[in-house]
N, C-alpha and C. Protein backbone atom coordinates (compact mmCIF):
# COMPACT_ATOMS: atom_id res chain seq x y z
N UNK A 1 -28.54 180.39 -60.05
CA UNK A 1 -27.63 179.91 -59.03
C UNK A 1 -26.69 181.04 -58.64
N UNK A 2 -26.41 181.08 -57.23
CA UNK A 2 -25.67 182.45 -57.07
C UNK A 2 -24.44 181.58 -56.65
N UNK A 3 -23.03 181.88 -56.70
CA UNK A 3 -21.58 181.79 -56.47
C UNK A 3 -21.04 181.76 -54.90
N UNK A 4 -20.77 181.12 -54.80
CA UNK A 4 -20.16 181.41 -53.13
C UNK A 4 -19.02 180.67 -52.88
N UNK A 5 -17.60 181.48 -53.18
CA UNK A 5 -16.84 181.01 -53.27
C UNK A 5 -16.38 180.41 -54.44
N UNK A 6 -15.82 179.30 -54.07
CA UNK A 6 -15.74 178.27 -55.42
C UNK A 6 -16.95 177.58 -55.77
N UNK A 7 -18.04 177.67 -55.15
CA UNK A 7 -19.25 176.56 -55.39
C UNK A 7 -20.43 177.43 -55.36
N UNK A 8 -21.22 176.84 -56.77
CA UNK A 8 -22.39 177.23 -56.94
C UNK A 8 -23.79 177.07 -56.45
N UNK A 9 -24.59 177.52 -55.38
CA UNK A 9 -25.74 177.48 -54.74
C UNK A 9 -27.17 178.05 -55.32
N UNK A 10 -27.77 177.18 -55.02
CA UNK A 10 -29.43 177.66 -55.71
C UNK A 10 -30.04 177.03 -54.95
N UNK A 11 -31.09 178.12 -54.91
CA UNK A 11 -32.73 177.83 -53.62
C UNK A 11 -33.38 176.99 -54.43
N UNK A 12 -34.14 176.14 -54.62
CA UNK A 12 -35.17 175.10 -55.71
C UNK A 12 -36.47 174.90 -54.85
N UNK A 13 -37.52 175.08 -55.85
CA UNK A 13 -38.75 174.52 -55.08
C UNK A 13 -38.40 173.29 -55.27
N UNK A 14 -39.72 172.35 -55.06
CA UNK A 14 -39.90 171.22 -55.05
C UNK A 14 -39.76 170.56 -56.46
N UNK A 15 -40.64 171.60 -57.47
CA UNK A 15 -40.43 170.87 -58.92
C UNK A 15 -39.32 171.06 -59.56
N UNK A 16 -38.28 172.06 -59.20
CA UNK A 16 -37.52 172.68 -59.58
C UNK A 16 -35.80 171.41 -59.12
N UNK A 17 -36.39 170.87 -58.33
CA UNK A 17 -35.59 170.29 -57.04
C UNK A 17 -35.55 168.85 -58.18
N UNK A 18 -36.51 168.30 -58.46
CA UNK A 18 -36.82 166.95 -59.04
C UNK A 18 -36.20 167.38 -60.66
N UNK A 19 -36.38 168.10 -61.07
CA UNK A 19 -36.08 168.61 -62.25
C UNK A 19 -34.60 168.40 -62.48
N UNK A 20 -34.18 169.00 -61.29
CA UNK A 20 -32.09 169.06 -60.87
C UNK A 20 -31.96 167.86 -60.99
N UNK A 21 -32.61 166.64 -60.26
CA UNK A 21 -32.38 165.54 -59.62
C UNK A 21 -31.97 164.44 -61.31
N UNK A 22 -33.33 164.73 -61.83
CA UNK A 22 -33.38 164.19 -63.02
C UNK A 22 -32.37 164.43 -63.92
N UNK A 23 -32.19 165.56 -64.64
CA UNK A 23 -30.63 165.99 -64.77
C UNK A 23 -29.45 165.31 -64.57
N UNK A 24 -29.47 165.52 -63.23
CA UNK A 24 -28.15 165.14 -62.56
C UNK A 24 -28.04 163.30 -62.58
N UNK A 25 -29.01 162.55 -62.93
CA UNK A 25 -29.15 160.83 -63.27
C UNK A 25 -28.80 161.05 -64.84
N UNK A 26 -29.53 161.74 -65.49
CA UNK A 26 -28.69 161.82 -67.04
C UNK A 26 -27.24 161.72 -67.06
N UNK A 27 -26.65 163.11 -66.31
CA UNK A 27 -25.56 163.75 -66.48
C UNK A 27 -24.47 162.50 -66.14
N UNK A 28 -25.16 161.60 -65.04
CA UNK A 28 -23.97 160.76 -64.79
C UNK A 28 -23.92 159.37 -65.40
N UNK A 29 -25.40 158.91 -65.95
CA UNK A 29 -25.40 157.66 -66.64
C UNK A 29 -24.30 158.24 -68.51
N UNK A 30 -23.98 159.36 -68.27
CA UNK A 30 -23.46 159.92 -69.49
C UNK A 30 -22.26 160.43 -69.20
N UNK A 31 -21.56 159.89 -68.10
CA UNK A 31 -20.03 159.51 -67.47
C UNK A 31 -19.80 161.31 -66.81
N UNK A 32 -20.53 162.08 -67.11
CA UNK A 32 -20.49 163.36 -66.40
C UNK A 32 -20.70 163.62 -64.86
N UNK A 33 -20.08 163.70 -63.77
CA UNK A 33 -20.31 163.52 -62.13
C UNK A 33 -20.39 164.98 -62.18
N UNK A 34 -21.51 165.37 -61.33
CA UNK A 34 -22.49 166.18 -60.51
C UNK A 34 -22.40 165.93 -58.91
N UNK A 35 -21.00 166.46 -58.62
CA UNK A 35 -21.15 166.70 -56.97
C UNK A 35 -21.60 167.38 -56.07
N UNK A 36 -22.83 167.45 -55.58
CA UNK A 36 -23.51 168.13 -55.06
C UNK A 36 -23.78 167.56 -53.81
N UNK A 37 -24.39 169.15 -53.01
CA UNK A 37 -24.76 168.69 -51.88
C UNK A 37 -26.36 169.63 -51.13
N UNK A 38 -26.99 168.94 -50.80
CA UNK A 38 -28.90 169.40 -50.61
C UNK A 38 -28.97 169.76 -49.23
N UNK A 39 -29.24 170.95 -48.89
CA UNK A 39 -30.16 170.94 -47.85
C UNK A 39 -31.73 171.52 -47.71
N UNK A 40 -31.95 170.19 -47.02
CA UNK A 40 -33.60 170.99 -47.05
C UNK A 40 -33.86 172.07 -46.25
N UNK A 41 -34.60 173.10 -46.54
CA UNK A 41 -34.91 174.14 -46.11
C UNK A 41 -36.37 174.35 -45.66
N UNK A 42 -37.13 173.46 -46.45
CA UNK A 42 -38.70 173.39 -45.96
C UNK A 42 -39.58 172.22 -46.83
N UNK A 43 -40.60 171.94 -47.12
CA UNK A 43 -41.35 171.13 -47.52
C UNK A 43 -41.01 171.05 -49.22
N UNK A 44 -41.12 172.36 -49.66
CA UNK A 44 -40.79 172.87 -50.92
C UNK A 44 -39.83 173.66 -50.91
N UNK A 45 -38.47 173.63 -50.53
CA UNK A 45 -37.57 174.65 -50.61
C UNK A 45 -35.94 173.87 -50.39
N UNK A 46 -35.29 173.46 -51.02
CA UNK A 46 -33.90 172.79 -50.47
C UNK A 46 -32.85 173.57 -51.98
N UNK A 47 -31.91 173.64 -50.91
CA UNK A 47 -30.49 174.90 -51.22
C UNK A 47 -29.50 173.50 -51.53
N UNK A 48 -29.20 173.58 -52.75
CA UNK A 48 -28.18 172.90 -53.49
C UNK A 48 -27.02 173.27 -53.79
N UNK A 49 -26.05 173.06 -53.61
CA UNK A 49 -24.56 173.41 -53.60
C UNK A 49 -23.98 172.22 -54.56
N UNK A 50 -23.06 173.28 -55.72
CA UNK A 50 -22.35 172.15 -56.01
C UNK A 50 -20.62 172.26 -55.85
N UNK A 51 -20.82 170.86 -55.71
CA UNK A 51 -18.71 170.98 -54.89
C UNK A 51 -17.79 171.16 -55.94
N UNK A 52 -17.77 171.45 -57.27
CA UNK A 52 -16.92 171.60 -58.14
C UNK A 52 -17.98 172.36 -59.03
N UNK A 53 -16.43 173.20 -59.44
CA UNK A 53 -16.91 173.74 -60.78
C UNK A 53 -17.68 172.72 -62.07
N UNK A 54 -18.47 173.47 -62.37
CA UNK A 54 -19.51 172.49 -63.25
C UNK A 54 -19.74 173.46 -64.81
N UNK A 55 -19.42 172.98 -66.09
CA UNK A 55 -19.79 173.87 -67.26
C UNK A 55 -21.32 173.46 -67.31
N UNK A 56 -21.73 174.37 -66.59
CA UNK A 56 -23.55 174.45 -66.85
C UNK A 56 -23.76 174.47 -68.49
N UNK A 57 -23.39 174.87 -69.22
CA UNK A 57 -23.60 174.42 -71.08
C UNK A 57 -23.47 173.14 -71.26
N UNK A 58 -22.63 172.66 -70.76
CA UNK A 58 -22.23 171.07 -70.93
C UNK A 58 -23.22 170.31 -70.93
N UNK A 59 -23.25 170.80 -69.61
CA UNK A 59 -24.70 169.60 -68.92
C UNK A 59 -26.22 169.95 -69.07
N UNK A 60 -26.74 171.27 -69.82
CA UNK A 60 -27.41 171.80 -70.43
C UNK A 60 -27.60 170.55 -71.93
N UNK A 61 -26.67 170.51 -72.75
CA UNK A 61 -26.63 169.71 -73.91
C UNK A 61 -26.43 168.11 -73.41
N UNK A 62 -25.81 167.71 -72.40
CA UNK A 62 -26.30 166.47 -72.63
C UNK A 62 -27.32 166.19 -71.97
N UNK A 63 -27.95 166.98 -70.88
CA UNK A 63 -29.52 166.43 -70.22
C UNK A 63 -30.61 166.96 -70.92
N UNK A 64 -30.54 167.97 -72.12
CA UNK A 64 -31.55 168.72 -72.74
C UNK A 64 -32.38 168.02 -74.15
């Protein structure tokens, strides 16, 4: 994920994309919010932004 600004962005394929998605249903049935925001870019390609700082370790250990 590259930095832009205050918010973190990453290109995702498709499996890569479902992978986030899945994650991010853990992260919040486990009181952790994942504010993000998707745009699609192509069939297999959508650019994810997230709106707050996020401890990627965090959410590493509880979706892992």
């Amino acid at each position: 994920m590259g930095v832009t600004g205050s918010n973190m962005e990453a290109i995702l394929n498709k499996d890569d994309y479902r992978e986030f998605t899945q994650r991010v249903d853990i992260a919040v049935s486990k009181g952790q919010e994942v504010p993000h925001i998707v745009d699609m870019i192509s069939e297999n390609q959508f650019k994810v932004t997230l709106l707050k700082t996020v401890d990627l370790e965090l959410l590493d250990e509880l979706t892992g």
